[in-house]
C-alpha atoms as a PDB file:
ATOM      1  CA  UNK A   1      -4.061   2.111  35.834  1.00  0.00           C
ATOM      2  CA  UNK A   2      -6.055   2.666  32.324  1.00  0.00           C
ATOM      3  CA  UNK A   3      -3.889   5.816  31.835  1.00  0.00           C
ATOM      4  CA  UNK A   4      -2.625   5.549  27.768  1.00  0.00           C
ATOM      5  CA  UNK A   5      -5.272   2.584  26.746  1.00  0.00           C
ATOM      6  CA  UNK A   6      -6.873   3.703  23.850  1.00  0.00           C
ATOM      7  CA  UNK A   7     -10.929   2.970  22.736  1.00  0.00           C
ATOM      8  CA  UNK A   8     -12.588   0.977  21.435  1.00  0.00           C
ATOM      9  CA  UNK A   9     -10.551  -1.781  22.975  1.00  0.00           C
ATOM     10  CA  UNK A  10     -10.195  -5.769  23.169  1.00  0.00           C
ATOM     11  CA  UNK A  11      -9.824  -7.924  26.620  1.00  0.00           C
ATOM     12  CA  UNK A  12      -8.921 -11.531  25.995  1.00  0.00           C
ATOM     13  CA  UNK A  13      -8.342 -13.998  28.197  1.00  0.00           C
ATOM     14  CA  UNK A  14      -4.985 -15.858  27.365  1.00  0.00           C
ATOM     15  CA  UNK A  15      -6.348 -19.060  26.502  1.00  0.00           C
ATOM     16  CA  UNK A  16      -9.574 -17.819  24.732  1.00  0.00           C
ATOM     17  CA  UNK A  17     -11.185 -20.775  22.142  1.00  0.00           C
ATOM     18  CA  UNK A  18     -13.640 -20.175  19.667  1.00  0.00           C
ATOM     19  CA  UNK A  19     -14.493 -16.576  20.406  1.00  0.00           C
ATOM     20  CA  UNK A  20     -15.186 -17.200  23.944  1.00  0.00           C
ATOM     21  CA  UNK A  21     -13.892 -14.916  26.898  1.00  0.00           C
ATOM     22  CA  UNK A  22     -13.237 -12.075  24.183  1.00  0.00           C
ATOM     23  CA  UNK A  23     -14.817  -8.452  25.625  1.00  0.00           C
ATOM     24  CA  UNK A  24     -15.477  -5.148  23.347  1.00  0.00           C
ATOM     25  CA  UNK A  25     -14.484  -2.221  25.710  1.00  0.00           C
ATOM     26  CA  UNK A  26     -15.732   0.747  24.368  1.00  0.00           C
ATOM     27  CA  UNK A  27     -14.680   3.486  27.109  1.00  0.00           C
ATOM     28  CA  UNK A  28     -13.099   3.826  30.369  1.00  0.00           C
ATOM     29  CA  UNK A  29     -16.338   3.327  31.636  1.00  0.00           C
ATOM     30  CA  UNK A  30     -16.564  -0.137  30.711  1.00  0.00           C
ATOM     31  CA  UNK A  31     -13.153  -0.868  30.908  1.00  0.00           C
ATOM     32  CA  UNK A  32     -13.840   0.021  34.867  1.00  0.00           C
ATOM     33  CA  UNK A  33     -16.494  -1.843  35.241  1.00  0.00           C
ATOM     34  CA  UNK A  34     -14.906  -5.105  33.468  1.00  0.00           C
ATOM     35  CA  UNK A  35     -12.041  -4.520  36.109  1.00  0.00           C
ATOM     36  CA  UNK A  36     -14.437  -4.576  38.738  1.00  0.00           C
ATOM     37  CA  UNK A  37     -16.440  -8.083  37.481  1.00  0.00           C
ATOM     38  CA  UNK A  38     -12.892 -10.013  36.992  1.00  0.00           C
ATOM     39  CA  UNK A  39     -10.733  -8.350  40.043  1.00  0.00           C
ATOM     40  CA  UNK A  40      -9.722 -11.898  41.174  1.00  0.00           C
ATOM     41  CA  UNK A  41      -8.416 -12.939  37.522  1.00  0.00           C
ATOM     42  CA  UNK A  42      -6.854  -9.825  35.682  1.00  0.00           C
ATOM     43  CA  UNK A  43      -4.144 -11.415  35.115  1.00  0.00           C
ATOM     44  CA  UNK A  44      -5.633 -13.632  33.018  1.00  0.00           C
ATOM     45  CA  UNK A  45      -6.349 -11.590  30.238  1.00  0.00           C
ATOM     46  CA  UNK A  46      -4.552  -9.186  27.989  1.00  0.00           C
ATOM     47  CA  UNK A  47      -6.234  -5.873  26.541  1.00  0.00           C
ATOM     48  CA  UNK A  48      -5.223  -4.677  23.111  1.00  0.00           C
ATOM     49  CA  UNK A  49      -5.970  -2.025  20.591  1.00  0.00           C
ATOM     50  CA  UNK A  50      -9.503  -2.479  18.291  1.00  0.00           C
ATOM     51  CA  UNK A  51      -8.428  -2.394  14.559  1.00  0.00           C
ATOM     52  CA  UNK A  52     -11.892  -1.759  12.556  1.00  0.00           C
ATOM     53  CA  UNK A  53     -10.631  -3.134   9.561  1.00  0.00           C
ATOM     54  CA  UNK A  54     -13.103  -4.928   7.404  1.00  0.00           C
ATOM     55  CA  UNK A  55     -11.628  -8.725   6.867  1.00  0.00           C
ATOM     56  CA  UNK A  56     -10.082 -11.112   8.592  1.00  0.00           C
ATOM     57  CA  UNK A  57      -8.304 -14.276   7.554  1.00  0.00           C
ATOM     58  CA  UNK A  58      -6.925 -17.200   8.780  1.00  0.00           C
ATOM     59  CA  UNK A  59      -3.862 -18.427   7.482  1.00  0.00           C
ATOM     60  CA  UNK A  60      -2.221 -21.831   8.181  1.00  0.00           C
ATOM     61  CA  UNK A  61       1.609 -21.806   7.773  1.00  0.00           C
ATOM     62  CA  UNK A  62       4.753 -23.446   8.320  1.00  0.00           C
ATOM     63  CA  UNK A  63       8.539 -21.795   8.089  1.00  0.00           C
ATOM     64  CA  UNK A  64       7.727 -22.768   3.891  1.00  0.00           C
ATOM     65  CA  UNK A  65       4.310 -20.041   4.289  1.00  0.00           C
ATOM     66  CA  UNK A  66       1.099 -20.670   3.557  1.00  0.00           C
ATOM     67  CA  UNK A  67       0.122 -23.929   2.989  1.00  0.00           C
ATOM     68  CA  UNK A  68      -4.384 -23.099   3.761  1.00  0.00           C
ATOM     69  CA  UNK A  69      -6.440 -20.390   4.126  1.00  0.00           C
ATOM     70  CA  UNK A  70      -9.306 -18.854   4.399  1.00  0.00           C
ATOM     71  CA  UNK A  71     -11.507 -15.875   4.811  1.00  0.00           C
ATOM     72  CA  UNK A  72     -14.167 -15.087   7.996  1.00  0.00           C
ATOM     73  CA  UNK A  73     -17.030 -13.581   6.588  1.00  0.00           C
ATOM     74  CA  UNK A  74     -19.582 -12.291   9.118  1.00  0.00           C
ATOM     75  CA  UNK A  75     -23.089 -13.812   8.398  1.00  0.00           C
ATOM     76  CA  UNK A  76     -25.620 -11.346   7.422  1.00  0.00           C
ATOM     77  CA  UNK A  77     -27.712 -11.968  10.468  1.00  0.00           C
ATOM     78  CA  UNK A  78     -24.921 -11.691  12.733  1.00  0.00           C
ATOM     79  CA  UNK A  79     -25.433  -9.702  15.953  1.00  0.00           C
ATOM     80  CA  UNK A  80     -21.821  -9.433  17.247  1.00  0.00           C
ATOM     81  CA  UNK A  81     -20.287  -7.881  14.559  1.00  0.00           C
ATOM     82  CA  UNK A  82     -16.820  -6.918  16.362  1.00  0.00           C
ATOM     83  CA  UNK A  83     -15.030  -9.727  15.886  1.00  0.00           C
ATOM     84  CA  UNK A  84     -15.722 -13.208  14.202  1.00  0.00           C
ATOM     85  CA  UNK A  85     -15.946 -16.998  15.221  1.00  0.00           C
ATOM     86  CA  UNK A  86     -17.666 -20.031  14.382  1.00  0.00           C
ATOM     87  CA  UNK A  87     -20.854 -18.603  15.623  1.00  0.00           C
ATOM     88  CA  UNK A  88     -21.592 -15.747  13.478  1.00  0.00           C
ATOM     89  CA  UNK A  89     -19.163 -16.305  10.309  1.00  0.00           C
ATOM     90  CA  UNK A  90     -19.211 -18.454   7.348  1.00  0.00           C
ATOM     91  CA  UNK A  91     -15.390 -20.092   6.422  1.00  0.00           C
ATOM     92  CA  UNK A  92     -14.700 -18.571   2.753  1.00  0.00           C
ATOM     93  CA  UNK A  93     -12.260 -20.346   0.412  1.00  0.00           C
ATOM     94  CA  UNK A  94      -8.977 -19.093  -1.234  1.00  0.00           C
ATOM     95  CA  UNK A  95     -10.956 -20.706  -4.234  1.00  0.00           C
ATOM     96  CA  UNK A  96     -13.950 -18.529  -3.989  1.00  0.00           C
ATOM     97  CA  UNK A  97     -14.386 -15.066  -5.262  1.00  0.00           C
ATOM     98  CA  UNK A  98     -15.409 -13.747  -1.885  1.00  0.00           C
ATOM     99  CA  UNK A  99     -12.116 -14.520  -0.684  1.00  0.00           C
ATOM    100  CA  UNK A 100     -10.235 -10.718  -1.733  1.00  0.00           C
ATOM    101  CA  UNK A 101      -7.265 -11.630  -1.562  1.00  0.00           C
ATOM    102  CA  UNK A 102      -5.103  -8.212  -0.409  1.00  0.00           C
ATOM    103  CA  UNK A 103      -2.992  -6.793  -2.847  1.00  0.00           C
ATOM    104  CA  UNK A 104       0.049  -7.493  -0.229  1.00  0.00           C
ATOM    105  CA  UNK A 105      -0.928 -11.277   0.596  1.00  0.00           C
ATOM    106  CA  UNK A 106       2.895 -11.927   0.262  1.00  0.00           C
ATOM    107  CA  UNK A 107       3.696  -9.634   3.096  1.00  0.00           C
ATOM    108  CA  UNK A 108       1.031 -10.665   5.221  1.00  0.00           C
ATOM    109  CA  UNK A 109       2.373 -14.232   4.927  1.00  0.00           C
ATOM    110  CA  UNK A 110       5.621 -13.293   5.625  1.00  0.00           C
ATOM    111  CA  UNK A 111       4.748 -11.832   8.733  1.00  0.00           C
ATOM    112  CA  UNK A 112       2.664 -14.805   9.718  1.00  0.00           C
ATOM    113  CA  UNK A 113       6.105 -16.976   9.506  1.00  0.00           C
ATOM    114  CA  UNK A 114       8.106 -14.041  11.714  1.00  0.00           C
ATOM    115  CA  UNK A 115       4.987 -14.587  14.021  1.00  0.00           C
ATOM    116  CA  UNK A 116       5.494 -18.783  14.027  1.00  0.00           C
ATOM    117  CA  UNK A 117       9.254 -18.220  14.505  1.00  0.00           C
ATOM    118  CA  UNK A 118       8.732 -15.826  17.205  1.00  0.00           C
ATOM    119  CA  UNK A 119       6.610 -18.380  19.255  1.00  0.00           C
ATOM    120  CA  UNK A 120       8.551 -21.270  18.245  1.00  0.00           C
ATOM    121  CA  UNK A 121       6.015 -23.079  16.551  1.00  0.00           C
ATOM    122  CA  UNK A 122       6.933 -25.307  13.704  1.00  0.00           C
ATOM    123  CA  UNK A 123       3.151 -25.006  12.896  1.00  0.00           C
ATOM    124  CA  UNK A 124       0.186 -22.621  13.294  1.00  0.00           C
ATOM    125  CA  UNK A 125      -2.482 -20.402  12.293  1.00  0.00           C
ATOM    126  CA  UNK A 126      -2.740 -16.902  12.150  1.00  0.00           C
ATOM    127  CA  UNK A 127      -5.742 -14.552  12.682  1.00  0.00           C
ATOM    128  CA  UNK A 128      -5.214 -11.525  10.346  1.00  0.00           C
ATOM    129  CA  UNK A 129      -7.573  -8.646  10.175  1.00  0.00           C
ATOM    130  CA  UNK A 130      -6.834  -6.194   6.763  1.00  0.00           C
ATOM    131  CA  UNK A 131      -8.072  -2.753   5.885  1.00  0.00           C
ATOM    132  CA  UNK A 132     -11.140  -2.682   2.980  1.00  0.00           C
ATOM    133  CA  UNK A 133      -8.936  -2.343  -0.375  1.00  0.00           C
ATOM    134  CA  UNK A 134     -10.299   1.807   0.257  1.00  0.00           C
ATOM    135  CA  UNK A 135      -7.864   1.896   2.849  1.00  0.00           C
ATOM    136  CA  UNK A 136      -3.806   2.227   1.647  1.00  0.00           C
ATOM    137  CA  UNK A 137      -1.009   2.976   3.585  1.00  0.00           C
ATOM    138  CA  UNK A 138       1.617   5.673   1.482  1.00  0.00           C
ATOM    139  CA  UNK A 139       2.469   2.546  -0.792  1.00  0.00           C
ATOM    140  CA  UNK A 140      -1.084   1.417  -2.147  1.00  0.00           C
ATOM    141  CA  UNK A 141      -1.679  -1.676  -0.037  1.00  0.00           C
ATOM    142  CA  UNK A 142      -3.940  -2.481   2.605  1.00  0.00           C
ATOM    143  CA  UNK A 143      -2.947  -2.279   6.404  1.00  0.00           C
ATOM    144  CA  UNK A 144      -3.332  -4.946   8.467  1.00  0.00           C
ATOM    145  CA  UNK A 145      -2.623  -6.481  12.128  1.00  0.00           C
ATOM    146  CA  UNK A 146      -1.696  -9.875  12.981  1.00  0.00           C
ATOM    147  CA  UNK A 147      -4.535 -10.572  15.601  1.00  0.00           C
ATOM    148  CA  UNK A 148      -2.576 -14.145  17.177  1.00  0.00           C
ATOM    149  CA  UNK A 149      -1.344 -17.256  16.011  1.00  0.00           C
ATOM    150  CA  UNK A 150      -2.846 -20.108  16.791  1.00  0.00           C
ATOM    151  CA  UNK A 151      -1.213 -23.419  18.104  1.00  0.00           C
ATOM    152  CA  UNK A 152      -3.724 -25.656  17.988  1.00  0.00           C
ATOM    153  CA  UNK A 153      -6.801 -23.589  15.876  1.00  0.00           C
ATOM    154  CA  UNK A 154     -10.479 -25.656  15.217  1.00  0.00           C
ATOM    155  CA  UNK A 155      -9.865 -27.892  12.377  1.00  0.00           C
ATOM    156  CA  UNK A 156     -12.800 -28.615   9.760  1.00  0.00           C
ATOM    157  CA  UNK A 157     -12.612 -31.635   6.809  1.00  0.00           C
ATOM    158  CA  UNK A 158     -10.403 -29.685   4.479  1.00  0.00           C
ATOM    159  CA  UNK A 159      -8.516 -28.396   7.173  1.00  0.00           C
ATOM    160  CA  UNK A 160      -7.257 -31.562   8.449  1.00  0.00           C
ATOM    161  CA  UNK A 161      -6.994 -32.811   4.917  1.00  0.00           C
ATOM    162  CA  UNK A 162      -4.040 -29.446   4.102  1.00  0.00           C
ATOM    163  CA  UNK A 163      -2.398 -30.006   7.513  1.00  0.00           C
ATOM    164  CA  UNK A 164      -1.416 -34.136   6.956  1.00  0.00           C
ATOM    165  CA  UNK A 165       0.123 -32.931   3.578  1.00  0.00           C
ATOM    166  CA  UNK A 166       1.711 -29.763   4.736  1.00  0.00           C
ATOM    167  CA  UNK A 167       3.276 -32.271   7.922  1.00  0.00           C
ATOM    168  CA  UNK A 168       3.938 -34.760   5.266  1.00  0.00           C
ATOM    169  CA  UNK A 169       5.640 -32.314   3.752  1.00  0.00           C
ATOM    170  CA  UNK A 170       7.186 -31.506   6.732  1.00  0.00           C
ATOM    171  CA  UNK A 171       8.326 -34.695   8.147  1.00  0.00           C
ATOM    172  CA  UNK A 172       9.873 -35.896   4.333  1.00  0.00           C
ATOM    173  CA  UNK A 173      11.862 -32.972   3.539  1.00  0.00           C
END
């Protein structure tokens, strides 16, 4: 039944990589006809709520917090402009001023860790999309969602260079 889904929406399939097997549903309409296309495999996807908030992050953490990030910027010429991936974003730097970091960055990390724990991971990155600094909640910070944590997320030069010290770190506690 689609009673009580809400559009726009997301479909994912459960082991999506790289932005790949991720669907914008915009209406029942199209939520219907996706059904339809993937009858034989529904359950291996999961639909959630669209959050329209203007950045994402990713943050790398550990039960200690965050130990990387970094910022998904759409590119300008970017046609899918829904969601990002290594396709149509540029990786921004904690070091650069593009990053913005959100006035609550220490909340958002601590939810990343209660997302880690809740999995079980020792080690992981999450996906975290925040409202532009225009949009507060009652106490003057951005909103945000915790999109998923990553086990095992696409690791550039520098990111393989923060996770041997941050299991380093780890191992020789």
């Amino acid at each position: 039944s689609t009673q009580g889904i809400e559009f726009p929406a997301i479909i994912k399939h459960k082991n999506s990589c790289k932005g790949q097997g991720i669907f914008y549903i915009t209406d029942e309409e199209s939520l219907n006809v996706f059904i339809a296309e993937h009858q034989n495999s529904l359950n291996n996807y999961i639909i959630e709520k669209y959050y329209n908030y203007s950045k994402e992050y990713r943050l790398h953490v550990t039960k200690d917090g965050c130990f990387y990030t970094c910022r998904k910027m759409l590119k300008e010429d970017a046609e899918e402009r829904w969601h990002r991936h290594d396709m149509n974003s540029v990786w921004i730097m904690e070091e650069n001023p593009l990053f913005d970091k959100p006035s609550n960055w220490d909340l958002i990390v601590e939810e990343c860790v209660k997302a880690l724990d809740a999995v079980g991971l020792d080690i992981g990155a999450c996906d975290v999309k925040v409202q532009s600094e225009k949009g507060h909640d009652r106490g003057g910070n951005p909103e945000f969602i915790i999109l998923e944590i990553n086990s095992a997320p696409s690791c550039a030069a520098r990111t393989l260079i923060e996770y041997e010290k941050a299991l380093r770190k780890m191992l020789y506690k």
